[in-house]
Protein backbone atom coordinates (compact mmCIF):
# COMPACT_ATOMS: atom_id res chain seq x y z
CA UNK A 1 0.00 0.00 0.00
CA UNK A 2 0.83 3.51 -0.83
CA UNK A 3 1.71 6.36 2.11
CA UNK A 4 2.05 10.03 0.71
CA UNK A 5 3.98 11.22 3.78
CA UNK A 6 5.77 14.38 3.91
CA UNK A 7 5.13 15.23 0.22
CA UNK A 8 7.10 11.88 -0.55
CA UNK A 9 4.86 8.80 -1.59
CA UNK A 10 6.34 5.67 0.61
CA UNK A 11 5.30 1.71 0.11
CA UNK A 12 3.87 0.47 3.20
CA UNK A 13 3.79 -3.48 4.27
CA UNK A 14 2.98 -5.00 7.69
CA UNK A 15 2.21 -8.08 7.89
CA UNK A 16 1.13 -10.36 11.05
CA UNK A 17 2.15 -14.47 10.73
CA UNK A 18 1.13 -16.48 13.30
CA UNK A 19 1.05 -20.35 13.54
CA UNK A 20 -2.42 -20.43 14.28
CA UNK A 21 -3.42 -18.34 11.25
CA UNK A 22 -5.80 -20.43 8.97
CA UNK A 23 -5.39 -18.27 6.14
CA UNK A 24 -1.53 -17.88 6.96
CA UNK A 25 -0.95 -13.84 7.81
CA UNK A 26 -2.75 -10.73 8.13
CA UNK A 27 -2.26 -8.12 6.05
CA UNK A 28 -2.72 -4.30 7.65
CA UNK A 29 -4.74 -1.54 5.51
CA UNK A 30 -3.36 1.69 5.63
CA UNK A 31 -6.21 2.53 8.13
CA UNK A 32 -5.17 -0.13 10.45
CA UNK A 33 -2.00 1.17 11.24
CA UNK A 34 -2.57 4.02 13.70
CA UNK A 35 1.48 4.50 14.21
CA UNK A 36 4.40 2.93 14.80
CA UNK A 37 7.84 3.77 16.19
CA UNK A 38 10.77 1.28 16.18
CA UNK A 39 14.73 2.35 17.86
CA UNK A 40 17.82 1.08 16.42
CA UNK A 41 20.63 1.93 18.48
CA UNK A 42 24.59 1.90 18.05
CA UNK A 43 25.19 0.67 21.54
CA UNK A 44 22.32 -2.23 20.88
CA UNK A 45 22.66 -4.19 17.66
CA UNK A 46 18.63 -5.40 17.79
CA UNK A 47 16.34 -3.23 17.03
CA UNK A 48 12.84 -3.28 18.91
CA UNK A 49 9.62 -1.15 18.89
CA UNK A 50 6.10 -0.89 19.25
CA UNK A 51 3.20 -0.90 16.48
CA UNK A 52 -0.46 0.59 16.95
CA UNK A 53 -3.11 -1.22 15.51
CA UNK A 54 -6.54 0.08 14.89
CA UNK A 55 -8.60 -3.36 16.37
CA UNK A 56 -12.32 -2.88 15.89
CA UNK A 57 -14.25 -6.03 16.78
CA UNK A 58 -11.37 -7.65 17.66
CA UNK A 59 -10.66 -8.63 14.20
CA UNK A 60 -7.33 -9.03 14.71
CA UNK A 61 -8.04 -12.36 16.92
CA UNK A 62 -10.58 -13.56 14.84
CA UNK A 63 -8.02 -13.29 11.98
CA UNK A 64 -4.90 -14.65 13.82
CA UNK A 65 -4.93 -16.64 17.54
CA UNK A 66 -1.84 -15.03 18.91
CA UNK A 67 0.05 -17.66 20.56
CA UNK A 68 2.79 -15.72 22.40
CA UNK A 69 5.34 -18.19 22.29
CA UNK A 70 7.68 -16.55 20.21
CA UNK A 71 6.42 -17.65 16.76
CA UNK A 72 4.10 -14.57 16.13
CA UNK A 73 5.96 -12.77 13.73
CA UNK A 74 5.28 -9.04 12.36
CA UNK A 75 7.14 -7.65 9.74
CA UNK A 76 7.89 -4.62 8.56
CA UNK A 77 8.56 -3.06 5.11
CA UNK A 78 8.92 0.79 4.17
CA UNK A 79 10.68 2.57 1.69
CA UNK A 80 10.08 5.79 -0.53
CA UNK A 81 9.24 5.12 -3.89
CA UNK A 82 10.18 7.99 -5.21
CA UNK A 83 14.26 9.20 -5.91
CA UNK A 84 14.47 10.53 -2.50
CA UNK A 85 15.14 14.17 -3.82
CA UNK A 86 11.40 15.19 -1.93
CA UNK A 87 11.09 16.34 1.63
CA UNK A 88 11.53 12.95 2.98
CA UNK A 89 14.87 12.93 1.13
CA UNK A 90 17.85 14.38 0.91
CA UNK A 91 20.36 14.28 -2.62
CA UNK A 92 21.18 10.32 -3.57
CA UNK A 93 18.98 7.99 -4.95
CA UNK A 94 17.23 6.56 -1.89
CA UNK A 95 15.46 3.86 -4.23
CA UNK A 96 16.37 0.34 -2.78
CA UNK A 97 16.99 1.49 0.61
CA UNK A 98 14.17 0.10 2.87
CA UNK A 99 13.34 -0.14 6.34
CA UNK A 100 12.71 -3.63 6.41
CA UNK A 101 12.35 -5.59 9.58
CA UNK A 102 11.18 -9.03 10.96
CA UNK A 103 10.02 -8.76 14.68
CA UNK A 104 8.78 -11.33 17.33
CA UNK A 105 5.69 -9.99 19.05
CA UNK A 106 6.81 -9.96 22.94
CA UNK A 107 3.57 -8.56 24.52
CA UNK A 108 0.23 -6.79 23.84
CA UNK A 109 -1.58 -3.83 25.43
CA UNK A 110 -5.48 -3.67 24.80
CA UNK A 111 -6.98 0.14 24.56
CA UNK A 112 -11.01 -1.38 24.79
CA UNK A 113 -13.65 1.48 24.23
CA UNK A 114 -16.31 1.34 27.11
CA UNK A 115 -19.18 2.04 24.56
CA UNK A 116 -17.95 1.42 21.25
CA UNK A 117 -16.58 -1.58 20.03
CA UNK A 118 -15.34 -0.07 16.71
CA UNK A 119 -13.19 2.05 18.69
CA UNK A 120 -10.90 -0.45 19.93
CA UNK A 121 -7.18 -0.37 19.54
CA UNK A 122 -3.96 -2.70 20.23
CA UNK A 123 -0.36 -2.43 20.84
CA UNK A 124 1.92 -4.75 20.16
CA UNK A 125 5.83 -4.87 21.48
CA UNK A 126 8.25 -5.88 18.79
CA UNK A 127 11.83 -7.70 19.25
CA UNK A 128 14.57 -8.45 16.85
CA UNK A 129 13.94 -12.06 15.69
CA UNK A 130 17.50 -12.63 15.40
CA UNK A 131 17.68 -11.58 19.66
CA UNK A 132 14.82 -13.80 19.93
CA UNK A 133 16.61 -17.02 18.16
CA UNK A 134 19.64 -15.62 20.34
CA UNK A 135 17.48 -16.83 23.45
CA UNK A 136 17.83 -20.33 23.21
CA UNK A 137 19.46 -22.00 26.27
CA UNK A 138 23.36 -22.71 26.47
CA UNK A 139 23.58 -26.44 26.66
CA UNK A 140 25.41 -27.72 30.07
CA UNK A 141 28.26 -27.99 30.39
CA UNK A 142 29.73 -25.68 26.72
CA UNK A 143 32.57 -24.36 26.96
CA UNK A 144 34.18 -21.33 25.03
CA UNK A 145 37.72 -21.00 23.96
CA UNK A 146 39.37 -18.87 21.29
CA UNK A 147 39.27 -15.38 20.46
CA UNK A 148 36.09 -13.50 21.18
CA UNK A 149 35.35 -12.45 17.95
CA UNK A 150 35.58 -15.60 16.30
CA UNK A 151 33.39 -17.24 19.16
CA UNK A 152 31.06 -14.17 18.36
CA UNK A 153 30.64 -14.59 15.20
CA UNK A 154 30.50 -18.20 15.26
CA UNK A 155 27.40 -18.06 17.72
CA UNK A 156 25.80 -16.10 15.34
CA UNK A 157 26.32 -18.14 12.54
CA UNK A 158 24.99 -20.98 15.01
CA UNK A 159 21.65 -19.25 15.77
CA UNK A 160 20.69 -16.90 13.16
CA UNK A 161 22.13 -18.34 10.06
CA UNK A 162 24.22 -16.73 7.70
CA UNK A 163 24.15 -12.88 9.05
CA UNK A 164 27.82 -12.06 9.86
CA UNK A 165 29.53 -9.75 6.98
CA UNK A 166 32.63 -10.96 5.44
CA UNK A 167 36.11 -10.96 6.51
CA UNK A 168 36.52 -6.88 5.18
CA UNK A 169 33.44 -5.85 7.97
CA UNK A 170 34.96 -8.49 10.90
CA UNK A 171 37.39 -8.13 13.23
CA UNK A 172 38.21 -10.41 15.73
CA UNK A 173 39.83 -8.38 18.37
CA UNK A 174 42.80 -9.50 20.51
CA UNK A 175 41.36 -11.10 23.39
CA UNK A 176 42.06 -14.59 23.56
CA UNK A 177 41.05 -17.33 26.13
CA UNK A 178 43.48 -19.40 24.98
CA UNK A 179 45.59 -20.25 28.51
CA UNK A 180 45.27 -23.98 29.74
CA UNK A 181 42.85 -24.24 31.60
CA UNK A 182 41.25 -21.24 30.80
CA UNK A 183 37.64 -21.17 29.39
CA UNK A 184 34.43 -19.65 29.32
CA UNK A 185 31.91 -21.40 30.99
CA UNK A 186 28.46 -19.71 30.95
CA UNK A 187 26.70 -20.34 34.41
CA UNK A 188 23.14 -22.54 33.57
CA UNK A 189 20.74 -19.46 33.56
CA UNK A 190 22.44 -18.12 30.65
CA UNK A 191 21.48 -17.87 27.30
CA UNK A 192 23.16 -17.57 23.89
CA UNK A 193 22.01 -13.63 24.01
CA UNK A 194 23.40 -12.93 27.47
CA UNK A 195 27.13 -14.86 26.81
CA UNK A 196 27.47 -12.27 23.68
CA UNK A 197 26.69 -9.13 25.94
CA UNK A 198 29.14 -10.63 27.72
CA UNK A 199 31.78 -11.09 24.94
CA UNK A 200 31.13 -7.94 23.68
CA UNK A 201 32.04 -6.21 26.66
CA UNK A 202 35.44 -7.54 27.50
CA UNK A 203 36.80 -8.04 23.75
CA UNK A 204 39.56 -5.05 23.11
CA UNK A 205 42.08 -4.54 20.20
CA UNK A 206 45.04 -2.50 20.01
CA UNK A 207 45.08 0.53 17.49
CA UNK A 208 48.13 2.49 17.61
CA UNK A 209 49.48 2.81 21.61
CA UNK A 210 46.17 2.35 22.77
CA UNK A 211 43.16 -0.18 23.23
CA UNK A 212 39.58 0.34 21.93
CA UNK A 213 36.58 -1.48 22.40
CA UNK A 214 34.97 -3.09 19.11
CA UNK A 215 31.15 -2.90 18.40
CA UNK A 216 28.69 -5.86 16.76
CA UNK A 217 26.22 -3.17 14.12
CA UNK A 218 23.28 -4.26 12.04
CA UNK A 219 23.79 -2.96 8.38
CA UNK A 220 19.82 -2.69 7.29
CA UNK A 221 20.86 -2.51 3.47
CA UNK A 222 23.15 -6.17 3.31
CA UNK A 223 21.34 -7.61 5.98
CA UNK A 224 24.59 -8.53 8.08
CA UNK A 225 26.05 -7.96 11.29
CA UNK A 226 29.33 -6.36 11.15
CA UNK A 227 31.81 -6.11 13.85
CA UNK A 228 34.88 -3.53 13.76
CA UNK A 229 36.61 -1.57 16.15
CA UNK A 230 34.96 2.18 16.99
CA UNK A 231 37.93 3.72 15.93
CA UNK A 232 37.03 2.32 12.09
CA UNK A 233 33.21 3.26 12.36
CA UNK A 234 34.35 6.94 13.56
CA UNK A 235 36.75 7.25 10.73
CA UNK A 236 34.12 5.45 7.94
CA UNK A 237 31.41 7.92 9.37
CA UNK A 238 33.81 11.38 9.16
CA UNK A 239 35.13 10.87 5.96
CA UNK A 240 31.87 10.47 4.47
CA UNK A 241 28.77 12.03 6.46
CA UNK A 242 25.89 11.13 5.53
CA UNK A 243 24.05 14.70 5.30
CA UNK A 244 24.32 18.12 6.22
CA UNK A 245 22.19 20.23 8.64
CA UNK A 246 21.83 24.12 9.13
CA UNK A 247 22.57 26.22 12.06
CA UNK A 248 21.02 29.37 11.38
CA UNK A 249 17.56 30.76 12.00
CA UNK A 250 17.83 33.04 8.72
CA UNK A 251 20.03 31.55 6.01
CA UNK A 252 20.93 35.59 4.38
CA UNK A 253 24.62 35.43 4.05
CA UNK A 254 24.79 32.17 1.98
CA UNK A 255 28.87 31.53 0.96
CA UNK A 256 30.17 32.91 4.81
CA UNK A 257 32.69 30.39 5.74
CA UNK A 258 32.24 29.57 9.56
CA UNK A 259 35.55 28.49 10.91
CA UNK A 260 33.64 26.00 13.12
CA UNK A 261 31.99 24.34 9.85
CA UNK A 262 32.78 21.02 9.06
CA UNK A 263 36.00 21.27 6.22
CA UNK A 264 33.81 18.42 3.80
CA UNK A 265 29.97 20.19 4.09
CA UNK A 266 30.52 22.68 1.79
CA UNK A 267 29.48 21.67 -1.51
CA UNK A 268 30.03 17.99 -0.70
CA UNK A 269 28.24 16.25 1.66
CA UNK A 270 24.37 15.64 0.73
CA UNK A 271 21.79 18.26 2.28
CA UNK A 272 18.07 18.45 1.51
CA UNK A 273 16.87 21.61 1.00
CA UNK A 274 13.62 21.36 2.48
CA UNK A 275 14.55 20.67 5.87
CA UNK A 276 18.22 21.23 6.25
CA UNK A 277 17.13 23.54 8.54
CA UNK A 278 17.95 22.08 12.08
CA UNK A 279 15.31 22.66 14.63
CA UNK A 280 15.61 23.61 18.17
CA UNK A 281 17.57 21.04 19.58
CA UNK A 282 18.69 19.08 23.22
CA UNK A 283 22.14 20.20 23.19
CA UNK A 284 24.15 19.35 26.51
CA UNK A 285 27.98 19.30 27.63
CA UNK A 286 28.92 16.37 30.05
CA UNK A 287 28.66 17.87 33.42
CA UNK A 288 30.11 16.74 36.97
CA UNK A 289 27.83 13.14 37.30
CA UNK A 290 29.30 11.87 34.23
CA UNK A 291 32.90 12.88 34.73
CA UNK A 292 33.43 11.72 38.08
CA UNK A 293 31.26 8.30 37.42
CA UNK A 294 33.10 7.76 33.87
CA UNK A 295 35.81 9.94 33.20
CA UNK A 296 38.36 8.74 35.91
CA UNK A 297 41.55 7.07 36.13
CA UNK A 298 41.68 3.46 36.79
CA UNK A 299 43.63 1.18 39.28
CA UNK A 300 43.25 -2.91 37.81
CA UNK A 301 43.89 -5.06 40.61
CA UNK A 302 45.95 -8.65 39.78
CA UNK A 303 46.92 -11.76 41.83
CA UNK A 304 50.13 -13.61 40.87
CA UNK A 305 49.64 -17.50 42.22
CA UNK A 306 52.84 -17.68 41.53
CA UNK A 307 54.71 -14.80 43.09
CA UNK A 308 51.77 -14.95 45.78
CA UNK A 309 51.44 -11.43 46.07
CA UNK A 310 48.60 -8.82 44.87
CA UNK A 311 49.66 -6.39 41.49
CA UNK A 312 48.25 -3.03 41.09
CA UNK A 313 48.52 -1.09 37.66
CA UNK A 314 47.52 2.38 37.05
CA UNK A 315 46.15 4.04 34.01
CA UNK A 316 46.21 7.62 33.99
CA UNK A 317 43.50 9.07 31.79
CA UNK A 318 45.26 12.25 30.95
CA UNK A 319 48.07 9.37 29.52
CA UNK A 320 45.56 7.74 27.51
CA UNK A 321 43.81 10.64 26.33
CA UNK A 322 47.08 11.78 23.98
CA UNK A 323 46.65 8.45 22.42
CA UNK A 324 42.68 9.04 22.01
CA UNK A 325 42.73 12.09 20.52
CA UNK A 326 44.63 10.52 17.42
CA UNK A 327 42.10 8.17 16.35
CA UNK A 328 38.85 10.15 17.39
CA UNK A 329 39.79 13.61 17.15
CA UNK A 330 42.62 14.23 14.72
CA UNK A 331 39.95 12.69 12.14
CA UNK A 332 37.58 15.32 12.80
CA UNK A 333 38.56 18.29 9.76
CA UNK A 334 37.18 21.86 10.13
CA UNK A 335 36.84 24.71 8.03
CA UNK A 336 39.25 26.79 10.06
CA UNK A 337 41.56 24.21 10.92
CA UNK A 338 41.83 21.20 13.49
CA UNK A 339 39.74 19.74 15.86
CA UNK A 340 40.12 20.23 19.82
CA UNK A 341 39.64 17.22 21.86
CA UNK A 342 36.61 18.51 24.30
CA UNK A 343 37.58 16.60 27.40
CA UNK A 344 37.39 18.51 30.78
CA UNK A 345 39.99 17.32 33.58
CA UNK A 346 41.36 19.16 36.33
CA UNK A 347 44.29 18.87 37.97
CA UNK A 348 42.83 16.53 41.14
CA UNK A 349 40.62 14.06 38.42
CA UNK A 350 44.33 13.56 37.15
CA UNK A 351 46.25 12.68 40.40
CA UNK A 352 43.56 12.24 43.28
CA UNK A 353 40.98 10.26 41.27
CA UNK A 354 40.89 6.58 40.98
CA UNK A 355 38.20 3.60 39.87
CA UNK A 356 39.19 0.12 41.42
CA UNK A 357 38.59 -2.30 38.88
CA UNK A 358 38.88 -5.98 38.71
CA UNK A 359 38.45 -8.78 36.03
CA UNK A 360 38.39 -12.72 36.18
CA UNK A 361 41.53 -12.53 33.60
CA UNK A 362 45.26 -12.08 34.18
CA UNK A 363 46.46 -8.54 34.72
CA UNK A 364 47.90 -7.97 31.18
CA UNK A 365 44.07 -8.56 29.56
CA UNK A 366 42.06 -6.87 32.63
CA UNK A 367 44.46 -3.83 31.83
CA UNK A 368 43.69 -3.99 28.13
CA UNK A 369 39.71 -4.36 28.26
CA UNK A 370 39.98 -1.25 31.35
CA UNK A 371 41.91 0.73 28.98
CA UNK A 372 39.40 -0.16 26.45
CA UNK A 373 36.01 1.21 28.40
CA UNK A 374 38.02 4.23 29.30
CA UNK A 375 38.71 4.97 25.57
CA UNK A 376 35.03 4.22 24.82
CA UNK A 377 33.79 6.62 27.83
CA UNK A 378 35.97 9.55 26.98
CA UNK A 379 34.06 9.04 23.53
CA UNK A 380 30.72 8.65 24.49
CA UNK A 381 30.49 10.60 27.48
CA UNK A 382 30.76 13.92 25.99
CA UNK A 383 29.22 16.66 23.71
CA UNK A 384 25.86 15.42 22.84
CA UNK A 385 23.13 16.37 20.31
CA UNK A 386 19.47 15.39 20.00
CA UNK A 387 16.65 16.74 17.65
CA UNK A 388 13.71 15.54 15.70
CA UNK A 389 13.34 16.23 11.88
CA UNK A 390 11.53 15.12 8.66
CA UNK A 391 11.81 11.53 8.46
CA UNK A 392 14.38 9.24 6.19
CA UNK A 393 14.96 5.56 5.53
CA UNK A 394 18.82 6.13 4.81
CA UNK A 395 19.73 7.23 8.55
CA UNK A 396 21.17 4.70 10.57
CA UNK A 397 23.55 4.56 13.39
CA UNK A 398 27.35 4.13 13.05
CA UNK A 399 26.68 7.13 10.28
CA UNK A 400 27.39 10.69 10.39
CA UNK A 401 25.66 14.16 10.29
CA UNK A 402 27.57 17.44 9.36
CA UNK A 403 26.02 20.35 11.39
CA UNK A 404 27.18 23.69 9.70
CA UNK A 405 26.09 27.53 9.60
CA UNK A 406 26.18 29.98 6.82
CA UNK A 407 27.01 33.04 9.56
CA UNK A 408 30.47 33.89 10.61
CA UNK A 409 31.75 32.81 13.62
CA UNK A 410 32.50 36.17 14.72
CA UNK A 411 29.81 39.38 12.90
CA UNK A 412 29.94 43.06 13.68
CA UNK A 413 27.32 44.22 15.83
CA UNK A 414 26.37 46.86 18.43
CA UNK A 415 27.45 45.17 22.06
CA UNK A 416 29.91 46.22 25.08
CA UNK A 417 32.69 44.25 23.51
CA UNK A 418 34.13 46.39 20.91
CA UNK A 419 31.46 46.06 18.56
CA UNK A 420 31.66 42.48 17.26
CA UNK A 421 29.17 39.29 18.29
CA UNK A 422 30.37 36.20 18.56
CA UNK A 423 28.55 33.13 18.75
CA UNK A 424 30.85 31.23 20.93
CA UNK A 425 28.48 27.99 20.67
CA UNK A 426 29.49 27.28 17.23
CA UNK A 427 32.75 25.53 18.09
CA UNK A 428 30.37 22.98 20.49
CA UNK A 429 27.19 22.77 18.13
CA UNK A 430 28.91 23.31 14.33
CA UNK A 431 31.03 19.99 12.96
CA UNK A 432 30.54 16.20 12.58
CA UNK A 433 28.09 14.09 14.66
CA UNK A 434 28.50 10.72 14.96
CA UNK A 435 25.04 9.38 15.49
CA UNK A 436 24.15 6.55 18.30
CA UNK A 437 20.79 6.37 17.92
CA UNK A 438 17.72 7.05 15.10
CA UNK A 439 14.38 6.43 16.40
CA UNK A 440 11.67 5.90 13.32
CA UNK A 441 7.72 7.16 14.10
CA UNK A 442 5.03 6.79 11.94
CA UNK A 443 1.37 8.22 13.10
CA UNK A 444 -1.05 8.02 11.34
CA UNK A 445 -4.19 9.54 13.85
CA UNK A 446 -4.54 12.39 11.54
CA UNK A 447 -2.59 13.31 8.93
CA UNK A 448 0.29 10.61 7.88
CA UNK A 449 3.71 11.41 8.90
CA UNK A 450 7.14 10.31 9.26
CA UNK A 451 9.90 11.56 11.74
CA UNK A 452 13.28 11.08 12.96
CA UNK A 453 14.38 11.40 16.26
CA UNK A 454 18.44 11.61 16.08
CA UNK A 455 20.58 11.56 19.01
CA UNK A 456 24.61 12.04 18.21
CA UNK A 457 27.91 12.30 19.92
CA UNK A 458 30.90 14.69 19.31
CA UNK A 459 34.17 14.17 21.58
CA UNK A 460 35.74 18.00 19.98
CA UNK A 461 34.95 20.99 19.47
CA UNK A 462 36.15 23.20 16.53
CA UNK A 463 38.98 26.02 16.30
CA UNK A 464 37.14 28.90 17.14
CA UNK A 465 36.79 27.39 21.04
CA UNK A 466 39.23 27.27 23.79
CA UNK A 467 40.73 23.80 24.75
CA UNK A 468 40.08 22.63 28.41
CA UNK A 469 42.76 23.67 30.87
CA UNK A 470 43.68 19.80 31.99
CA UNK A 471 46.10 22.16 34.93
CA UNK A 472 43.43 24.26 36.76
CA UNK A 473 42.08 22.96 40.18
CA UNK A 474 39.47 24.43 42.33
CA UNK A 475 39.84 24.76 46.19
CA UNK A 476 36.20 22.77 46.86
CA UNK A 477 36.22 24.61 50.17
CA UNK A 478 35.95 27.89 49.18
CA UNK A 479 35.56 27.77 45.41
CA UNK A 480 37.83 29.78 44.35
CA UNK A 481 40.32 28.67 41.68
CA UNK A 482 44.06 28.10 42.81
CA UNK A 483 45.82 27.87 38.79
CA UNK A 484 47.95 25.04 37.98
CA UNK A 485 49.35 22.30 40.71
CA UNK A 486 52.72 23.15 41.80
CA UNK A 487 55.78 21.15 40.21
């Protein structure tokens, strides 16, 4: 069936299987579905969501005896129709590109009408089927050895069938539980799904001087999970945003080079015209919570049976950061030259500050997967952006948005300081996002519509902002600042 949403005309399918079905699936009308939103998520490789169904004389039962045993399927299938150039597009031939999903129904909710029972409506809760076939039960007694990424992948090869990319999109990582007689044995309440959060979180690999954590991605268009360090997706995503996005509330002085604009927007990264426009947004700098809960330096306790004695190593995060700041800064190109890594540390988070950590491994790998998370919080825990626009199949995490302005950084005006106005956000707010998270909703209560809700990460700002001060301190008696530590 046909949507005309946003000026764009979109092919709609949903479809309900169920085992129970005599005639086999359901088929929704366009006047069935009341809405729909579904999340996909950087940090969670399965999507899930929720659909709203229009259920008037429970129809929907008389059609299809939902089971709820995990072989209710729903599927999903939407994509524009058109060349994408409309306002539900941006330049590039969006033709092939669908949102195309297979969910397990997980639960209902039941909206009955006292009066009327044409006014009745459903929701269903949707899961990834591939988590769902991830669910089955760990047989007793399996045990794991080799590196993590090939135990990932193999796993998923087990339970979902051929959905792992090829050898260019999969890296293995360096962990290895390789050391007689050292194994992975999943306790009996586990199940396949919960072993790979676990293997996820404590596989590393070394890129440069430093260790970075490597994240499992579904690609919508192949159909395959991919799994490569974030160090790769950051520098796939910068050298090739995806679209760009306007700053400005008046667009007048069109061919004004920002010095805060990303180098590659102008003229070369994709922007729609109809809705380049970026709308008032959830902009926010890390503040104290997440900087003394994530942004710390670490201590990784050890125990050598042999020696008999307790091992302590410590990483200092203003070490690590140097090493950081070449693979997820450096990348970043603006207009007006380089990037500045936007990571706030005083002089006691860098000497006074310390997380105990511990891991079931020897202290070489603990140190390697705590170096790891720190790299991945100093990228993640910082500058973040969230705002809701016109709706498009092609945005997916692991991508990139370019957020630029057509105004000077600095303009003349009439103020107290000397007659110029600066817009001192634009080295936070202009540049390249790296986006975590794209929610899809659909409604479809009055008139049809589709919309994006985008939420991004940027770990710098641009050149026309001041670098952190990693040397001041603050006397937390009085608050007053003291300047850099003594010698």
């Amino acid at each position: 069936m046909e949507f005309k949403i946003n000026n764009a005309v979109y092919e709609a399918e949903f479809t309900l299987e169920s085992s129970e079905s005599e005639a086999g699936k359901i088929e929704f009308s366009k006047s069935a579905i009341r809405g729909m939103d579904l999340e996909e998520n950087f940090l969670e490789p399965f999507t899930n969501g929720n659909v709203y169904i229009n259920n008037p004389m429970d129809f929907i039962e008389d059609g299809a005896l939902i089971r709820g045993d995990g072989l209710d399927i729903f599927k999903v299938s939407f994509y524009p129709k058109d060349s994408g150039n409309g306002v539900g597009g941006f330049s590039g031939d969006a033709q092939g590109k669908k949102l195309e999903y297979e969910f397990v129904i997980t639960g209902e909710v039941n909206s009955a009408s006292q009066t009327d029972r044409l006014n009745n409506f459903k929701v269903y809760s949707l899961m990834d089927i591939n988590y769902h076939k991830l669910n089955a039960k760990i047989p007793y007694g399996r045990r794991f050895r080799g590196k993590v990424g090939d135990i990932i992948k193999n796993i998923l090869l087990q339970q979902c069938g051929d959905v792992t990319s090829d050898c260019l999109s999969w890296e293995t990582g360096d962990m290895v539980i390789d050391v007689l007689p050292e194994h992975i044995l999943p306790p009996s309440t586990f199940r396949y799904s919960d072993l790979l959060k676990y293997l996820l979180k404590i596989n590393y690999k070394k890129v440069g001087k430093t260790y970075v954590k490597l994240f499992l991605n579904y690609c919508r268009t192949c159909k395959k999970f991919q799994y490569l360090t974030l160090s790769d997706y950051f520098k796939f995503a910068t050298d090739d945003p995806q679209e760009v996005f306007m700053a400005n509330d008046l667009v007048d002085k069109i061919g004004e080079v920002n010095i805060n604009n990303p180098a590659q927007s102008l003229g070369k990264t994709p922007v729609n015209v109809y809705n380049s426009s970026l709308p008032n947004s959830d902009f926010s700098t890390p503040m104290l919570v997440y900087t003394n809960a994530f942004l710390t330096n670490m201590l990784v306790s050890d125990y050598d049976p042999t020696l008999g004695e307790h091992k302590m190593k410590l990483l200092r995060i203003k070490e690590i950061k140097k090493e950081w700041k070449k693979l997820f800064v450096d990348i970043a190109k603006y207009a007006g030259g380089k990037a500045k890594p936007w990571l706030v540390l005083n002089s006691v988070k860098n000497s006074e500050v310390f997380r105990n950590i511990g891991f079931p491994f020897p202290g070489d790998k603990a140190s390697k997967i705590a170096e790891a998370e720190l790299t991945t919080n100093m990228t993640f825990f910082n500058l973040q952006l969230n705002f809701s626009t016109l709706g498009n199949v092609l945005r997916e995490p692991g991508n990139a948005i370019d957020v630029a302005a057509s105004r000077p950084h600095k303009e003349e005006g009439d103020n107290s300081l000397g007659g110029q106005v600066e817009h001192r956000s634009d080295s936070k707010l202009l540049g390249t996002w790296f986006i975590t998270k794209v929610r899809h909703e659909f409604t479809t209560a009055k008139v049809d519509g589709y919309t994006n809700i985008l939420q991004c990460i940027k770990p710098h700002i641009g050149p026309g902002g001041k670098e952190p001060n990693d040397c001041i301190d603050f006397d937390i008696k009085v608050g007053t600042k003291q300047g850099p530590p003594r010698p």
